[in-house]
PDB file of N, CA and C in Angstrom:
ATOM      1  N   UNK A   1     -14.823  -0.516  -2.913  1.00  0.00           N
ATOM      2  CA  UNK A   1     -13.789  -1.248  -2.195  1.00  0.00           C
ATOM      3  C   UNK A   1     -12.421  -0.776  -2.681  1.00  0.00           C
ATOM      4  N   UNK A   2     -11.772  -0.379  -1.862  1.00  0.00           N
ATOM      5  CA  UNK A   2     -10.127   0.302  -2.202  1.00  0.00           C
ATOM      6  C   UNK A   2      -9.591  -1.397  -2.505  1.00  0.00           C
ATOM      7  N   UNK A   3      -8.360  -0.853  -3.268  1.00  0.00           N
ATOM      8  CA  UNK A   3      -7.362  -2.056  -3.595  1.00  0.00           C
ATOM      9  C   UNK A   3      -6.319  -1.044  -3.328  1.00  0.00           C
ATOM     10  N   UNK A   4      -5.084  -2.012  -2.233  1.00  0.00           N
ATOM     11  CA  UNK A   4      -4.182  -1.431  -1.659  1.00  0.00           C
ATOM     12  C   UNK A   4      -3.163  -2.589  -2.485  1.00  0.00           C
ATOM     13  N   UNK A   5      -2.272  -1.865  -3.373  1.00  0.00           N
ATOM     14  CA  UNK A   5      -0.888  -2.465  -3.350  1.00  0.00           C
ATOM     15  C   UNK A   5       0.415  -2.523  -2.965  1.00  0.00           C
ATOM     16  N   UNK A   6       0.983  -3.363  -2.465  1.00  0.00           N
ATOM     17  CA  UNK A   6       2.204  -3.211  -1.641  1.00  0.00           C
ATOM     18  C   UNK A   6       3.184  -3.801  -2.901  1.00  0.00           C
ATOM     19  N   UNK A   7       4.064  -3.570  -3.058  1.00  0.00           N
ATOM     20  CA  UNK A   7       5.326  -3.763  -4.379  1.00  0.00           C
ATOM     21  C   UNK A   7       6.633  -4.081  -3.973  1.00  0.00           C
ATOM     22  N   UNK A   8       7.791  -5.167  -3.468  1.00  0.00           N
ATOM     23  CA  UNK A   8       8.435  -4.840  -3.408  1.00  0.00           C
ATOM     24  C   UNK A   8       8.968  -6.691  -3.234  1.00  0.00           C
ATOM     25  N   UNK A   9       9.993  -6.645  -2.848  1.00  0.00           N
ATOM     26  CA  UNK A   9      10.608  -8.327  -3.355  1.00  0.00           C
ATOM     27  C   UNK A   9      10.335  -9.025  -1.860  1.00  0.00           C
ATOM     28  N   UNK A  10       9.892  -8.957  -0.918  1.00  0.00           N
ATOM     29  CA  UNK A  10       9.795  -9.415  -0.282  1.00  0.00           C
ATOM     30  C   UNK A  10      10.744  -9.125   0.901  1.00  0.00           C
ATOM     31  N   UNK A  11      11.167  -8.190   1.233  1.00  0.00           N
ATOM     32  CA  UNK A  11      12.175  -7.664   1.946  1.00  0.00           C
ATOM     33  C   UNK A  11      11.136  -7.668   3.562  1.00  0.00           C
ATOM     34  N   UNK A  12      11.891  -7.469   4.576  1.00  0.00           N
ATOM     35  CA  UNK A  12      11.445  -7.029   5.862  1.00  0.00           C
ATOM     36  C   UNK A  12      10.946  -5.885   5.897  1.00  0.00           C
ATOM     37  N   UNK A  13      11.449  -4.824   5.073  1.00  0.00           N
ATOM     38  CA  UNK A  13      10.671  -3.297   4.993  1.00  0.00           C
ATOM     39  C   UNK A  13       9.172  -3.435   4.282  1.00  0.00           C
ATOM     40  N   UNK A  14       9.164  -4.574   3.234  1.00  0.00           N
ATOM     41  CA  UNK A  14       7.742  -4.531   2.842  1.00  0.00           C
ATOM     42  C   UNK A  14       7.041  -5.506   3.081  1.00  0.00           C
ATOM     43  N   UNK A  15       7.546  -6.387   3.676  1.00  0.00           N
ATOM     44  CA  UNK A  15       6.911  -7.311   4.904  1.00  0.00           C
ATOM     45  C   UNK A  15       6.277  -6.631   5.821  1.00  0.00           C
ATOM     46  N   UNK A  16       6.983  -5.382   6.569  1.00  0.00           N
ATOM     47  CA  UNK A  16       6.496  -4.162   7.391  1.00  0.00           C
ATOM     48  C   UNK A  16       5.491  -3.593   6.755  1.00  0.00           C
ATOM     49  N   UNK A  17       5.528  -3.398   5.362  1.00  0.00           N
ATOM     50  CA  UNK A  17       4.728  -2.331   5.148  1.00  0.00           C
ATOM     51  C   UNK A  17       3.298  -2.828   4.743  1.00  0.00           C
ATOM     52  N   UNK A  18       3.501  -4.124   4.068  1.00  0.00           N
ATOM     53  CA  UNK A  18       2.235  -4.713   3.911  1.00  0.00           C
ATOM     54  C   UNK A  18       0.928  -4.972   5.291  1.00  0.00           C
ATOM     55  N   UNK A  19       1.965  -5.104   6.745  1.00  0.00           N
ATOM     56  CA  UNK A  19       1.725  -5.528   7.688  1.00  0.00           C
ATOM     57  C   UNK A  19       1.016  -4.249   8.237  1.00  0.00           C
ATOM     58  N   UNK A  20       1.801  -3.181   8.081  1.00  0.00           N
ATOM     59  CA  UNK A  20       1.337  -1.568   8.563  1.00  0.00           C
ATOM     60  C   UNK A  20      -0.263  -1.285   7.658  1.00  0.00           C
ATOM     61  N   UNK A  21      -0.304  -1.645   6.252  1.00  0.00           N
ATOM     62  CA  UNK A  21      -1.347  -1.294   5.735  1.00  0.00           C
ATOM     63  C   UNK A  21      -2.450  -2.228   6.277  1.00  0.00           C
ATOM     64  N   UNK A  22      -2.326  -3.820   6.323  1.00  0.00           N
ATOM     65  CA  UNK A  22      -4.087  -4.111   6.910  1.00  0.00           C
ATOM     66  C   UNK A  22      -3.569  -4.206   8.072  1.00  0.00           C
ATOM     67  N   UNK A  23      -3.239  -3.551   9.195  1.00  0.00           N
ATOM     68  CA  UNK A  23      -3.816  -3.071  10.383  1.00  0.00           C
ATOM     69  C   UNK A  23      -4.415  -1.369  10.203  1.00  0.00           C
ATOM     70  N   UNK A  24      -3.774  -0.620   8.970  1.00  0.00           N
ATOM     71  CA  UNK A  24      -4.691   0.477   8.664  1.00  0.00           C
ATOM     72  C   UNK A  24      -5.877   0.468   8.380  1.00  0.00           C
ATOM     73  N   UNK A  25      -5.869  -0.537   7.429  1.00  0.00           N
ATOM     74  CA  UNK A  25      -7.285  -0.486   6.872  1.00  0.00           C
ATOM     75  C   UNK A  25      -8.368  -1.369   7.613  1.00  0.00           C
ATOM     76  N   UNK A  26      -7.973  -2.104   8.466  1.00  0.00           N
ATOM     77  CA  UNK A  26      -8.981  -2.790   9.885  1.00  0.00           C
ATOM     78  C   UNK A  26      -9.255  -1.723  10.815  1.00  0.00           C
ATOM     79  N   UNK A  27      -8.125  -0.423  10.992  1.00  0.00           N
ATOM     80  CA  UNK A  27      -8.353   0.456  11.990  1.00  0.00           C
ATOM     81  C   UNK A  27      -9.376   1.656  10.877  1.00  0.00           C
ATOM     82  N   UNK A  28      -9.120   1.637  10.002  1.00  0.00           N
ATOM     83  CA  UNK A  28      -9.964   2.867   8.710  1.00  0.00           C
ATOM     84  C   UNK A  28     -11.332   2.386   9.218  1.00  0.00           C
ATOM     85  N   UNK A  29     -11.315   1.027   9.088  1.00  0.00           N
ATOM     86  CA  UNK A  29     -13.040   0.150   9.049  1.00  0.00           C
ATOM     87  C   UNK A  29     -13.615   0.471   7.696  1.00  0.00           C
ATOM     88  N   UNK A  30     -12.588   0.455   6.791  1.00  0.00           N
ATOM     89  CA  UNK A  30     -13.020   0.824   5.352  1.00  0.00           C
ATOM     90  C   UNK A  30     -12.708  -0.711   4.212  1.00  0.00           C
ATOM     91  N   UNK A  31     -13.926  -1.152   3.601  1.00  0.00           N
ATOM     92  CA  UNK A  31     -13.746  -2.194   3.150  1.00  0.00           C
ATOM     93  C   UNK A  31     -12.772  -2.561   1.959  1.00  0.00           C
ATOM     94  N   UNK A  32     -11.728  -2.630   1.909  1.00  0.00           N
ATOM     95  CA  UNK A  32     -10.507  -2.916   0.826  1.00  0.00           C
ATOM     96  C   UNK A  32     -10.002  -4.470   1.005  1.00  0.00           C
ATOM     97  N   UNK A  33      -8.959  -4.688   0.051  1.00  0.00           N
ATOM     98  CA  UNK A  33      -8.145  -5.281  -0.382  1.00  0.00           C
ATOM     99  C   UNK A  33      -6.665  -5.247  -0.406  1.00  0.00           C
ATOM    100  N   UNK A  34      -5.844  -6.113  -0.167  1.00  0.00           N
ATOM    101  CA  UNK A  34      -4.492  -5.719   0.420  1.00  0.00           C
ATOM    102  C   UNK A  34      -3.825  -6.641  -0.691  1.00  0.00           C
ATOM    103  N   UNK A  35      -2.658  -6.120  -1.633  1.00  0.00           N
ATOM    104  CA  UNK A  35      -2.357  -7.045  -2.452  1.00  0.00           C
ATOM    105  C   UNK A  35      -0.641  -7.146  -2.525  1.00  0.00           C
ATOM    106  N   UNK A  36       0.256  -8.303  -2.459  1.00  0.00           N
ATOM    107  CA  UNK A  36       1.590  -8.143  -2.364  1.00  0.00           C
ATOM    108  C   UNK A  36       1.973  -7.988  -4.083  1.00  0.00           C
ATOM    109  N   UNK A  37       2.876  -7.447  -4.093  1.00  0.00           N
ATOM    110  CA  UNK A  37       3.126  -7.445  -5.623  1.00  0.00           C
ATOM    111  C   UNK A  37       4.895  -7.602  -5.917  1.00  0.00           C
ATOM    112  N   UNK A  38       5.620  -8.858  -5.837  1.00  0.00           N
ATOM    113  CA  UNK A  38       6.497  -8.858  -5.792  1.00  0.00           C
ATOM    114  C   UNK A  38       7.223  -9.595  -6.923  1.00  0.00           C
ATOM    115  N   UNK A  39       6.729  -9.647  -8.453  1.00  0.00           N
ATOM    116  CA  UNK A  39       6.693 -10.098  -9.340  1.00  0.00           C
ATOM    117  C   UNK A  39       7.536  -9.163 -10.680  1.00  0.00           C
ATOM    118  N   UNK A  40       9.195  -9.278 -10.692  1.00  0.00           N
ATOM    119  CA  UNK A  40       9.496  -8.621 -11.040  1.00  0.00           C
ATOM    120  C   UNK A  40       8.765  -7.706 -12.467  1.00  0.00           C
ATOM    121  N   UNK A  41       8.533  -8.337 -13.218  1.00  0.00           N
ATOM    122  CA  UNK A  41       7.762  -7.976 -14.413  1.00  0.00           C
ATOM    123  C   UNK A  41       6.911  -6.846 -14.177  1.00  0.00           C
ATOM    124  N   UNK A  42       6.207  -7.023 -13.208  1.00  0.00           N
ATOM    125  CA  UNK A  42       5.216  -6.229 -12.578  1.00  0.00           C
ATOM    126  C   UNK A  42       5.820  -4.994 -11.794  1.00  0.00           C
ATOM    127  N   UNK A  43       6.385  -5.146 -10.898  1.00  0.00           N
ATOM    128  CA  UNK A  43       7.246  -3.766 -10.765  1.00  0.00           C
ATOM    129  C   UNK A  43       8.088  -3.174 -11.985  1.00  0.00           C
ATOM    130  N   UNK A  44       8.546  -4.032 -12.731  1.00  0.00           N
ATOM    131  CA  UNK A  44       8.759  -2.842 -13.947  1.00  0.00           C
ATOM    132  C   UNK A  44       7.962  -2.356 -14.630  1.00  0.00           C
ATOM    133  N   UNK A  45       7.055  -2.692 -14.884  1.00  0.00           N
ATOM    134  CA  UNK A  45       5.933  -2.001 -15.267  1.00  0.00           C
ATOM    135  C   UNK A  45       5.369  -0.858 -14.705  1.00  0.00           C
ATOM    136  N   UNK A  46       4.988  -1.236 -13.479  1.00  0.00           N
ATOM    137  CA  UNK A  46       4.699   0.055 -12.670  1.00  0.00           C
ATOM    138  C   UNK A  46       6.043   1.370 -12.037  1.00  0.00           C
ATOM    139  N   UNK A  47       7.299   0.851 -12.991  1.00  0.00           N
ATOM    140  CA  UNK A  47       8.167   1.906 -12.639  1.00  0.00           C
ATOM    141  C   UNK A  47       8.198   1.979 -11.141  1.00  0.00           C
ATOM    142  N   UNK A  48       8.530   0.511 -10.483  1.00  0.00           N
ATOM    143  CA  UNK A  48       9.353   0.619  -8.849  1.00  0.00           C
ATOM    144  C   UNK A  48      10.497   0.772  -8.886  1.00  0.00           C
ATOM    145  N   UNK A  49      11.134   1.475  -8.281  1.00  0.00           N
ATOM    146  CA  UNK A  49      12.394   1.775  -8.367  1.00  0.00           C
ATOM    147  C   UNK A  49      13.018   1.779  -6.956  1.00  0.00           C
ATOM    148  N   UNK A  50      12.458   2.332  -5.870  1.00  0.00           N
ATOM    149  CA  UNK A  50      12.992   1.680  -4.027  1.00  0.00           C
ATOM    150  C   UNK A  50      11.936   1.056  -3.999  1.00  0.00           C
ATOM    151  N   UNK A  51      11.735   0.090  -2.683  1.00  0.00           N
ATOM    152  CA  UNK A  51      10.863  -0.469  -2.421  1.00  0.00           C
ATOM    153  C   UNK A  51      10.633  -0.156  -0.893  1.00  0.00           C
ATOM    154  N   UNK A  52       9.805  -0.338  -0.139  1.00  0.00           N
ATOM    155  CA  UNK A  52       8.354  -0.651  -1.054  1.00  0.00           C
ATOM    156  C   UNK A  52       7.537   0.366  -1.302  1.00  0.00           C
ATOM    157  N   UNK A  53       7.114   0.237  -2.268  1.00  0.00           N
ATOM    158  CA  UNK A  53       6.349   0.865  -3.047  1.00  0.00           C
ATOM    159  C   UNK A  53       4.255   0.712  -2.393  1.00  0.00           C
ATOM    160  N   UNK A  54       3.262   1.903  -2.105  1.00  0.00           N
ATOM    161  CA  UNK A  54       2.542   1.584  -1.828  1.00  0.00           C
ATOM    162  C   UNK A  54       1.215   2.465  -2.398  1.00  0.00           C
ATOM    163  N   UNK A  55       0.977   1.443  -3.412  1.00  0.00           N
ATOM    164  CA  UNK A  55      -0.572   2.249  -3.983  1.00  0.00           C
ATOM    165  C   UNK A  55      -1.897   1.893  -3.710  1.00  0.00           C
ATOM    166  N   UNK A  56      -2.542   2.948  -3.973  1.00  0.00           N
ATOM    167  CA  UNK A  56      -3.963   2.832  -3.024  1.00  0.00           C
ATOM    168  C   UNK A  56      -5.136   3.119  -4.504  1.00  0.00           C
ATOM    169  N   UNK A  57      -6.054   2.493  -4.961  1.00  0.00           N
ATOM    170  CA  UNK A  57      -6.698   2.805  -5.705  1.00  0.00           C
ATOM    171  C   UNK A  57      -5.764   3.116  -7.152  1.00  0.00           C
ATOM    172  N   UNK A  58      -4.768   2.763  -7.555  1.00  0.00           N
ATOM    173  CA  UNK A  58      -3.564   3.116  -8.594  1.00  0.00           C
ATOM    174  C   UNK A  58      -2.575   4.390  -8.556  1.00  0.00           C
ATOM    175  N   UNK A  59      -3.427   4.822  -6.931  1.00  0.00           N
ATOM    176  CA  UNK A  59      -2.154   5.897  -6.935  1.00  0.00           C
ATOM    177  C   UNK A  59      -1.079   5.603  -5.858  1.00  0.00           C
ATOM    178  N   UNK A  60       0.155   5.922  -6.651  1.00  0.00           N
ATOM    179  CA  UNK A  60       1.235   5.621  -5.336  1.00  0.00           C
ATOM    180  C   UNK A  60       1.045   6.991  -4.191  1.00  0.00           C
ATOM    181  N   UNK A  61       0.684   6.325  -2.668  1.00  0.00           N
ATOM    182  CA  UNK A  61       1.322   6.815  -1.732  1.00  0.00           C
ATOM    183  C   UNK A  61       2.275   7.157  -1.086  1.00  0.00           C
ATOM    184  N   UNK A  62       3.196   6.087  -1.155  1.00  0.00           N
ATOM    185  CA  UNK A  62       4.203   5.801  -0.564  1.00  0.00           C
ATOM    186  C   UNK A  62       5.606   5.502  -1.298  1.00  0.00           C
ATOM    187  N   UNK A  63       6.736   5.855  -0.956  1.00  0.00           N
ATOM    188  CA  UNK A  63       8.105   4.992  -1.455  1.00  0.00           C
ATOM    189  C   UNK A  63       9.216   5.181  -1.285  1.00  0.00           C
ATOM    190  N   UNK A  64       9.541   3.724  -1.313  1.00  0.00           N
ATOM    191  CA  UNK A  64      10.748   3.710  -0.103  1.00  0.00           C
ATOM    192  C   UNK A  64      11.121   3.485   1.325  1.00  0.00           C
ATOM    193  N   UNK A  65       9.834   3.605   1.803  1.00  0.00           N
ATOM    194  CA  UNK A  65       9.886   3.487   3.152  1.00  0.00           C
ATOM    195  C   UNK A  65       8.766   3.068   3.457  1.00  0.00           C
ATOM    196  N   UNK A  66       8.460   2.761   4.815  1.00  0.00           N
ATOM    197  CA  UNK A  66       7.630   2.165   5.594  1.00  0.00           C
ATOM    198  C   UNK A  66       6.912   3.054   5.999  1.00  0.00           C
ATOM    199  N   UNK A  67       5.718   3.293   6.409  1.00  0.00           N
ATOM    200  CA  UNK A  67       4.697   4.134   6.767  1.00  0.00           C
ATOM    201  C   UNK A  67       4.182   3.715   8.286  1.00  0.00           C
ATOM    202  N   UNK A  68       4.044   5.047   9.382  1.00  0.00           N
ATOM    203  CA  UNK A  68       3.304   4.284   9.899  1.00  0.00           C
ATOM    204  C   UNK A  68       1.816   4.318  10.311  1.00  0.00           C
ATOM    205  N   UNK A  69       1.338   3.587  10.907  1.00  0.00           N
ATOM    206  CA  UNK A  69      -0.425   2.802  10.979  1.00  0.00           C
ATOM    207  C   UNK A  69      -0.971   4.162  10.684  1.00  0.00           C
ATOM    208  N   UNK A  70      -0.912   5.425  11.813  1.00  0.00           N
ATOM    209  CA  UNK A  70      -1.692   6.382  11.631  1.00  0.00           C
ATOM    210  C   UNK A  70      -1.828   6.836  10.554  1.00  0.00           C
ATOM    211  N   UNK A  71      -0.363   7.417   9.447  1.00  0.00           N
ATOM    212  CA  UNK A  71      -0.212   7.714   8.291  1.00  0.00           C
ATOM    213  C   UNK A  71      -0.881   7.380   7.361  1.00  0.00           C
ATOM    214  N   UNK A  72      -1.272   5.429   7.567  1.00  0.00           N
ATOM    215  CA  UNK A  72      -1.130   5.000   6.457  1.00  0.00           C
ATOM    216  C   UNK A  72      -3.632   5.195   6.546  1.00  0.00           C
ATOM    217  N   UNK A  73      -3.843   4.998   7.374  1.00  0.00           N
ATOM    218  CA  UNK A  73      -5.010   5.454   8.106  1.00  0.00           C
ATOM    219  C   UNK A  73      -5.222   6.814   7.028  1.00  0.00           C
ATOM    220  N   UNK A  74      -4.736   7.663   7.254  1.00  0.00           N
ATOM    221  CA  UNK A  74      -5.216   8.757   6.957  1.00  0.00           C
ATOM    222  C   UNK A  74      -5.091   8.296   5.345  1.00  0.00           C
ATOM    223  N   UNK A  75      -4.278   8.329   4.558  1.00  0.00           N
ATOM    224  CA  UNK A  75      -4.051   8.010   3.057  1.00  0.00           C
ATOM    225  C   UNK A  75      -5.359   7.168   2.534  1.00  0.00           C
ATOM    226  N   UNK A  76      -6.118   5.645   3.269  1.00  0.00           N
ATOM    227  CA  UNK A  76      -7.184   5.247   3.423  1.00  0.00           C
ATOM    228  C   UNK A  76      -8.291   5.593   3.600  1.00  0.00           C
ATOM    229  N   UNK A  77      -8.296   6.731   4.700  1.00  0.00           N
ATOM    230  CA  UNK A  77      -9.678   7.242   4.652  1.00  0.00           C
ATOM    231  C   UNK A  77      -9.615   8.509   3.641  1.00  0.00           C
ATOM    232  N   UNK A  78      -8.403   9.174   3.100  1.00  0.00           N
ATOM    233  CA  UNK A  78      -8.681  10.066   1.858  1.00  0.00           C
ATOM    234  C   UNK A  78      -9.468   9.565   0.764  1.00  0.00           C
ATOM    235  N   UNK A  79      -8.414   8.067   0.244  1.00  0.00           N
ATOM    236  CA  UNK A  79      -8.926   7.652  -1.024  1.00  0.00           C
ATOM    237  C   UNK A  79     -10.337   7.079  -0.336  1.00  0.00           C
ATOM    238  N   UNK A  80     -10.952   6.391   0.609  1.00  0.00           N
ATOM    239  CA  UNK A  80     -12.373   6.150   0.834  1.00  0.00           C
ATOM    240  C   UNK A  80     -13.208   7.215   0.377  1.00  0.00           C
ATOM    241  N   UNK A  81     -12.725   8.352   0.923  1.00  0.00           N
ATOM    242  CA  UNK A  81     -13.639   9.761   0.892  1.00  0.00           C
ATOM    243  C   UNK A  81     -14.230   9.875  -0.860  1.00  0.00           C
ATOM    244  N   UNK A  82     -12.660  10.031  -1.852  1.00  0.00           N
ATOM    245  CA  UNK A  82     -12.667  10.117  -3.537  1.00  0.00           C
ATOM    246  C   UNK A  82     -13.491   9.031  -3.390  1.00  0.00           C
ATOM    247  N   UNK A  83     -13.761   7.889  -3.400  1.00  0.00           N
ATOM    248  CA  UNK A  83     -14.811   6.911  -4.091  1.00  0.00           C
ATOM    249  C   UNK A  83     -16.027   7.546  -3.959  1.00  0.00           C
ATOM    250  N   UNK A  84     -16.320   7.986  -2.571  1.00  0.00           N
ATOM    251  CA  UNK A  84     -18.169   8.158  -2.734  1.00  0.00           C
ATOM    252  C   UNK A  84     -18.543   8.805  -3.653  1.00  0.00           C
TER     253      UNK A  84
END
């Protein structure tokens, strides 16, 4: 099961982006997890620096910007592929 994290304070761009990833991963048909992470502590930790920030399995995909569905699709079915 992928774990998708979205990082960012709650802005409209990662409101978007959280929104862009589970309609990816409903369109992937790949069984994950979608997680908001807007807890400053926690982005410093993970070294966010624009937002939003978007990792898939602990790797960042994305940042800074918004992705869209197809993009974010393909990034999903990569990391699906690395698990098997």
């Amino acid at each position: 099961m992928l774990i998708i994290r979205v990082y960012g304070p709650g802005c409209s761009r990662c409101e978007k982006a959280f929104d862009t990833m589970d309609e990816a991963l409903t369109q992937a048909g790949v069984e994950g997890r979608i997680e908001k992470v807007s807890d400053v502590q926690e982005m410093v930790r993970a070294a966010v620096i624009a937002t939003p920030v978007i990792e898939i399995d602990g790797r960042v995909v994305c940042r800074g910007r918004t992705p869209g569905v197809s993009e974010a699709v393909t990034w999903i079915m990569n990391a699906a592929a690395q698990e098997e």
